[in-house]
C-alpha atoms as a PDB file:
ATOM      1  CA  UNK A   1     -10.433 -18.808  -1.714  1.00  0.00           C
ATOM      2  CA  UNK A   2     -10.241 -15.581  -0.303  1.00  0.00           C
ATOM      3  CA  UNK A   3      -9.214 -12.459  -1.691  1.00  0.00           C
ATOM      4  CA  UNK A   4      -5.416 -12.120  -2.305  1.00  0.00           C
ATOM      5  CA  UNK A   5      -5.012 -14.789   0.043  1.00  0.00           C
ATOM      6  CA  UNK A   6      -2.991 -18.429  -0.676  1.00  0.00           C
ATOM      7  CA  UNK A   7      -5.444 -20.900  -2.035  1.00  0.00           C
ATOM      8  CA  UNK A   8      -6.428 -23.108   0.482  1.00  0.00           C
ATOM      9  CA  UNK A   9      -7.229 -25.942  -2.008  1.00  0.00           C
ATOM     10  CA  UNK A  10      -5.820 -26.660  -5.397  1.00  0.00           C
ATOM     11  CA  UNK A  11      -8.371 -26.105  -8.034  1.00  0.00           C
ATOM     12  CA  UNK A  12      -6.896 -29.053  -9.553  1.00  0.00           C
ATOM     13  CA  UNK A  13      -6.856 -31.401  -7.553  1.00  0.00           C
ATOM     14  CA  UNK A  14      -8.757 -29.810  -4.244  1.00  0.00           C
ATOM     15  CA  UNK A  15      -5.451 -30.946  -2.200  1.00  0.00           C
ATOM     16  CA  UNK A  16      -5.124 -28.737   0.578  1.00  0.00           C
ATOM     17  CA  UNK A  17      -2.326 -26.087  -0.499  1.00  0.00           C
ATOM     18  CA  UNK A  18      -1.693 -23.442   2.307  1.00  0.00           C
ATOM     19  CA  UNK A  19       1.367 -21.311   1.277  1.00  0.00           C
ATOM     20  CA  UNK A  20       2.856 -24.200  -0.842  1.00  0.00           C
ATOM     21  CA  UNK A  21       3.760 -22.745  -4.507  1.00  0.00           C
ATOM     22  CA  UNK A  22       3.433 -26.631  -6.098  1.00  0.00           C
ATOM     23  CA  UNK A  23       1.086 -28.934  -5.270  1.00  0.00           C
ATOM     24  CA  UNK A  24       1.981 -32.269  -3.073  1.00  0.00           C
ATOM     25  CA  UNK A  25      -0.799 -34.246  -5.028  1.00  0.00           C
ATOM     26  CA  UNK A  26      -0.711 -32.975  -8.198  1.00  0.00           C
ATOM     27  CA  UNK A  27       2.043 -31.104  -9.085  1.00  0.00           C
ATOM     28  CA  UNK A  28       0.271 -27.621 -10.014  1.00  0.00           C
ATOM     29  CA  UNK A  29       2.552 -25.203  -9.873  1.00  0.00           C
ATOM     30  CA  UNK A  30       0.794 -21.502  -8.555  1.00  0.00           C
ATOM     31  CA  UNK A  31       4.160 -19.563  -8.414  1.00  0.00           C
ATOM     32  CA  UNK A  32       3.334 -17.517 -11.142  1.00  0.00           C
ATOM     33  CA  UNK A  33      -0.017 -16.552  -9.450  1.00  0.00           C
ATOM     34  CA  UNK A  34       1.041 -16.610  -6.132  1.00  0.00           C
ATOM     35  CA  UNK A  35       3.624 -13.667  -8.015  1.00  0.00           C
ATOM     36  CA  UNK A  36       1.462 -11.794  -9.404  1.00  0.00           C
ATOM     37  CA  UNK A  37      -0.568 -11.424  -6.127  1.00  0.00           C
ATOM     38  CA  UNK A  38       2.583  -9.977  -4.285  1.00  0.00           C
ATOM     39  CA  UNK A  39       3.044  -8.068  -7.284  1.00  0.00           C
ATOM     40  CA  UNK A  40      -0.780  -6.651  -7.296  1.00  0.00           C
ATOM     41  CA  UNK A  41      -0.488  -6.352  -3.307  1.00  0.00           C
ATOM     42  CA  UNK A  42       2.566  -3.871  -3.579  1.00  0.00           C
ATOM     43  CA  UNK A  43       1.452  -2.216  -6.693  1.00  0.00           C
ATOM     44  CA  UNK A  44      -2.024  -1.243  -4.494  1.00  0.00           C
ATOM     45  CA  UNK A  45      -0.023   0.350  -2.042  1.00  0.00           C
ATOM     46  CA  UNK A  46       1.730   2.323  -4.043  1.00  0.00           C
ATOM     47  CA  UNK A  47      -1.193   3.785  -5.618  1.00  0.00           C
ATOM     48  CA  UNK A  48      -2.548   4.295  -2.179  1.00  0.00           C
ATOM     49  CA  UNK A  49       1.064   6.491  -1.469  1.00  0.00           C
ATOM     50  CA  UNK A  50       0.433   8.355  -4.952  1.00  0.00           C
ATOM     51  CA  UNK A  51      -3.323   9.185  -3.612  1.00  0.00           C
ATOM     52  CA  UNK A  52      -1.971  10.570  -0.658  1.00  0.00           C
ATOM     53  CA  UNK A  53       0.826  12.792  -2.516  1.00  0.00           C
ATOM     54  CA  UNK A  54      -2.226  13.827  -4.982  1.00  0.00           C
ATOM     55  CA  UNK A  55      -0.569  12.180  -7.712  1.00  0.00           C
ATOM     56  CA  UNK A  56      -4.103  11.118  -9.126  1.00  0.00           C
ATOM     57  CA  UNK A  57      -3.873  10.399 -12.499  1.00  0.00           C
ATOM     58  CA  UNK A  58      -0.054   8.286 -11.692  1.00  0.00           C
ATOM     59  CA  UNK A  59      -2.715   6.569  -8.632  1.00  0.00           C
ATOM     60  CA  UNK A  60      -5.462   5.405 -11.319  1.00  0.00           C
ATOM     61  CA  UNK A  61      -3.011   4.128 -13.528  1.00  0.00           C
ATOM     62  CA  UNK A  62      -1.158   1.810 -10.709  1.00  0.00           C
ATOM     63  CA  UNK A  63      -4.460   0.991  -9.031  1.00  0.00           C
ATOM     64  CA  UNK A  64      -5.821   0.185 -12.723  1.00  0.00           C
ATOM     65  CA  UNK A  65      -1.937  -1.999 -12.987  1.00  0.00           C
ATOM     66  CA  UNK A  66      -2.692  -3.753  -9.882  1.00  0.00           C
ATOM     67  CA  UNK A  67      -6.571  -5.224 -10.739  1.00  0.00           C
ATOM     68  CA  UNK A  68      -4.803  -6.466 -14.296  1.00  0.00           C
ATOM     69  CA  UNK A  69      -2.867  -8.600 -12.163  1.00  0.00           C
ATOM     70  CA  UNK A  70      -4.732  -9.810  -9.402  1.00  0.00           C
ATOM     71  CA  UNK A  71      -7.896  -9.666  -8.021  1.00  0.00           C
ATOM     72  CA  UNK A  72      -7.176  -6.813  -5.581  1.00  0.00           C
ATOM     73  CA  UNK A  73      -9.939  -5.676  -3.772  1.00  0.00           C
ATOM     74  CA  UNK A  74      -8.003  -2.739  -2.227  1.00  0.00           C
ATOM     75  CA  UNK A  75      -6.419  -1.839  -5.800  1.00  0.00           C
ATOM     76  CA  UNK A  76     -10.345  -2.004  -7.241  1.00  0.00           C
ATOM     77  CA  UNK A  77     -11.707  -0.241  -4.422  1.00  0.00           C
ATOM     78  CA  UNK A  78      -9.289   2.635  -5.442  1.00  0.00           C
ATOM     79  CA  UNK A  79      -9.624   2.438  -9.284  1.00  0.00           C
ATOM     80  CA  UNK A  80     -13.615   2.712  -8.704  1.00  0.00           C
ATOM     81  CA  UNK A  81     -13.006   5.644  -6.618  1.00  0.00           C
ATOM     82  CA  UNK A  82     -10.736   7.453  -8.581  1.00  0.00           C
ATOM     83  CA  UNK A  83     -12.996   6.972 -11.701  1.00  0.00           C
ATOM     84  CA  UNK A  84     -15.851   8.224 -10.038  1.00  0.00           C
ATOM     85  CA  UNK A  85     -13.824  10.947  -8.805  1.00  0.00           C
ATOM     86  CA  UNK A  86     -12.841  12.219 -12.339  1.00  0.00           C
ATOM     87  CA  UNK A  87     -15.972  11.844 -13.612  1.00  0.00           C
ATOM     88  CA  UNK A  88     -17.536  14.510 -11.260  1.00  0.00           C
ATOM     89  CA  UNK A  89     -17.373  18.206 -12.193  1.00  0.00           C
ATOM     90  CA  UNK A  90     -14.847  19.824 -10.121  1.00  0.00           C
ATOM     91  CA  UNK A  91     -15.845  23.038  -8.295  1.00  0.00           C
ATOM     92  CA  UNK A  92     -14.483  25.891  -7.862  1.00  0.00           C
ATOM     93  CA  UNK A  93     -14.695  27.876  -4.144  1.00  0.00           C
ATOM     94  CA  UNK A  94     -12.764  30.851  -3.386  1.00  0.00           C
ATOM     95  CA  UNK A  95      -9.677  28.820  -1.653  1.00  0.00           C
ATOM     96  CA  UNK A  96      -9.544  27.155  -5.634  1.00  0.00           C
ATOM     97  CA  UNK A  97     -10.272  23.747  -6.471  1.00  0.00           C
ATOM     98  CA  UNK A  98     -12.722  21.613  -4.288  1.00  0.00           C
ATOM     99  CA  UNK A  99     -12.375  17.908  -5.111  1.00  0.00           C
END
């Protein structure tokens, strides 16, 4: 299964699944999942929106929201970043702060 992508196969059963929420074989239901992954999807780009307004900290905190729901790789991709980020000394250049 990819990455934020349907399941192809039920882990259950190993049906094939596509974008059903239930399972035709077994009867798993993967709304709840399928859910949170909309839910992690969204959540990701509004972190990415906050990182562009240089709302930081408000971005690490909704990027951090996103990978507790979902694997996300965008939403860990930008919690790694923005960890690393505050973890560097900041400098400071004559125009003021240099990220």
């Amino acid at each position: 299964m990819a990455a934020m992508e349907p399941a192809q196969r039920c882990p259950a059963c190993r049906a094939r699944l596509g974008t059903a929420a239930v399972c035709s074989r077994c009867g798993s239901d993967f709304s709840i999942a399928r859910r949170a992954e909309r839910q992690a999807r969204a959540l990701a780009g509004i972190a990415v929106q906050q990182l562009v307004l240089g709302q930081t900290e408000q971005a690490a905190a909704t990027a951090d929201a996103a990978c507790a729901l979902a694997h996300s790789p965008l939403a860990q991709a930008l919690s790694q970043m923005l960890r690393q980020r505050s973890s560097q000394p900041q400098r400071v250049t004559g125009s003021g702060l240099e990220i």
